[in-house]
Protein backbone atom coordinates (compact mmCIF):
# COMPACT_ATOMS: atom_id res chain seq x y z
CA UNK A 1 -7.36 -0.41 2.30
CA UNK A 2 -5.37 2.74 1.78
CA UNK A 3 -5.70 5.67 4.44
CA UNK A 4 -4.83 8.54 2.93
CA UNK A 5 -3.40 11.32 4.93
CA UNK A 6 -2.94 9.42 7.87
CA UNK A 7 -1.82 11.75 10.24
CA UNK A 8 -1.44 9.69 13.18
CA UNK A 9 -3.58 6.70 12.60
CA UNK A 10 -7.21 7.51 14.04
CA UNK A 11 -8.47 6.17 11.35
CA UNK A 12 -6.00 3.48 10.43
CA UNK A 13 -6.14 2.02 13.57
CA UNK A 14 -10.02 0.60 14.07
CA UNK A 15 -9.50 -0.48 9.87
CA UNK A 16 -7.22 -2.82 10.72
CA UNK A 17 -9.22 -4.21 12.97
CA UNK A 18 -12.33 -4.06 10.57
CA UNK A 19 -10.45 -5.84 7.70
CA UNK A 20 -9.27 -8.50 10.03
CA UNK A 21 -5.88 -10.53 9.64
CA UNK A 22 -6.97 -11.54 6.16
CA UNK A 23 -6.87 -7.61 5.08
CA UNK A 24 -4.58 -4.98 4.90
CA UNK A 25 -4.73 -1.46 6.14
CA UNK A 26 -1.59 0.84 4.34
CA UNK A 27 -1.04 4.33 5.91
CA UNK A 28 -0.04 7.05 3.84
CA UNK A 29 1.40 10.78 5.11
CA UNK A 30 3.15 13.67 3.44
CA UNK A 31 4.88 14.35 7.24
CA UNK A 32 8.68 13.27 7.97
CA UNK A 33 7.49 11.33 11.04
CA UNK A 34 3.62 11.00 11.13
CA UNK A 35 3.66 7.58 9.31
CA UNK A 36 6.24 6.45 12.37
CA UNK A 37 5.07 8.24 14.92
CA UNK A 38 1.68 6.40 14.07
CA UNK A 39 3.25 2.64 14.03
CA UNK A 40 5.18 3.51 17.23
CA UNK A 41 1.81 4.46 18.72
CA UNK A 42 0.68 0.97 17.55
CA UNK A 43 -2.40 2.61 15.48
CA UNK A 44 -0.61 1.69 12.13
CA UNK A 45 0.95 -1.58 10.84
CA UNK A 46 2.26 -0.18 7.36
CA UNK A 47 2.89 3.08 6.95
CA UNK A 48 4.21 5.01 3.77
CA UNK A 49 5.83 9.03 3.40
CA UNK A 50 4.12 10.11 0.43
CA UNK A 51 2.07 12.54 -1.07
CA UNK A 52 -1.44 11.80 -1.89
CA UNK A 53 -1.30 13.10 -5.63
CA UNK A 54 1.54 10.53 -6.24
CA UNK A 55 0.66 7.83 -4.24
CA UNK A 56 3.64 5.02 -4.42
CA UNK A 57 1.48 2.03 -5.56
CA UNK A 58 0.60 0.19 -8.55
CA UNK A 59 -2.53 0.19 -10.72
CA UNK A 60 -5.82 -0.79 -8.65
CA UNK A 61 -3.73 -2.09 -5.73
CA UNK A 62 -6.48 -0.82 -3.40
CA UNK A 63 -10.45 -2.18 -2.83
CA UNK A 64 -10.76 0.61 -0.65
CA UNK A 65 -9.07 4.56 -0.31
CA UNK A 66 -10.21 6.86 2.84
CA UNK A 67 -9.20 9.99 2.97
CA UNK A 68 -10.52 12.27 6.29
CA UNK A 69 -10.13 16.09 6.86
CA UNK A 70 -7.25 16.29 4.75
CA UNK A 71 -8.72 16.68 0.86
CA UNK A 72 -8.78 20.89 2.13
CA UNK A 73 -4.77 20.44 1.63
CA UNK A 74 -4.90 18.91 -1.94
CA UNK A 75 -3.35 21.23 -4.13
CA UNK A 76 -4.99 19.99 -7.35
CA UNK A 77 -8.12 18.32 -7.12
CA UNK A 78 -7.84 16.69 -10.43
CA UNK A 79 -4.95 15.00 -9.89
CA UNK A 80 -5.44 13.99 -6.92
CA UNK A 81 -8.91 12.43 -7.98
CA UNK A 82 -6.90 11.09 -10.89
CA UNK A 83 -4.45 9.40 -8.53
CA UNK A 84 -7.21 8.20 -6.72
CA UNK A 85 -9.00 5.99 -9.66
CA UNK A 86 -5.84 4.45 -10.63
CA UNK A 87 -5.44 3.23 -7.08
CA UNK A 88 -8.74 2.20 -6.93
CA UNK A 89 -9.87 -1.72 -8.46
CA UNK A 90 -12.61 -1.75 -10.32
CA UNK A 91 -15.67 -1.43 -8.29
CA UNK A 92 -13.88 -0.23 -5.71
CA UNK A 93 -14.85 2.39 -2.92
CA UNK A 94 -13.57 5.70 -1.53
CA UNK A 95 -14.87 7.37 1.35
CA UNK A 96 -13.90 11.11 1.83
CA UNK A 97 -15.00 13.22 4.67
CA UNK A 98 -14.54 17.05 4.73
CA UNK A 99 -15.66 19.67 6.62
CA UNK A 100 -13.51 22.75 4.98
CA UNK A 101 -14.38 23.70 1.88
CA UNK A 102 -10.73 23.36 -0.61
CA UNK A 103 -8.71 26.14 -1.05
CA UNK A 104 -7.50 24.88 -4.44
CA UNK A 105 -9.45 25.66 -7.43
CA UNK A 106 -12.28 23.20 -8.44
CA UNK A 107 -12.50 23.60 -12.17
């Protein structure tokens, strides 16, 4: 599983636990110290700096992408969503939950 936008594990945190010691939960942040801030909190076992329109993974390394309250900061929806298919196996799942309408444009 891959948790974009992080911030400081909330999410992260109760996935690993889901997935189980066969799984893996990967935390990924645009901040300078969210990803460690999160791991030192023990919420987080991998963390990553990155941004989520250039994710630094291979092809379909992910079954599963999350991404919560933080899609309102993507600056191009497209290429974020683009990013976020080649992550993605086939079959595989995102879950995104929003609240804020983007600022970006949608087109």
């Amino acid at each position: 599983m891959l948790d974009l936008a992080c911030g400081t594990g909330l999410v992260s945190g109760p996935a690993s636990q889901i997935v189980g010691p066969q799984g893996c939960v990967v935390s990924l942040d645009a901040g300078l110290n969210t990803p460690r801030d999160a791991v030192e909190k023990g919420r987080v076992d991998r963390a990553v700096q990155g941004r989520c329109e250039q994710v630094p993974f291979a092809d379909s390394a992910f079954e599963f992408l999350c991404k919560v309250f933080a899609l309102r900061r993507v600056a191009d929806m497209r290429d974020a969503f683009g990013e976020y298919h080649r992550l993605l196996k086939l079959r595989g799942t995102i879950l995104l939950l929003e609240i804020t309408p983007p600022s970006c444009k949608l087109s």
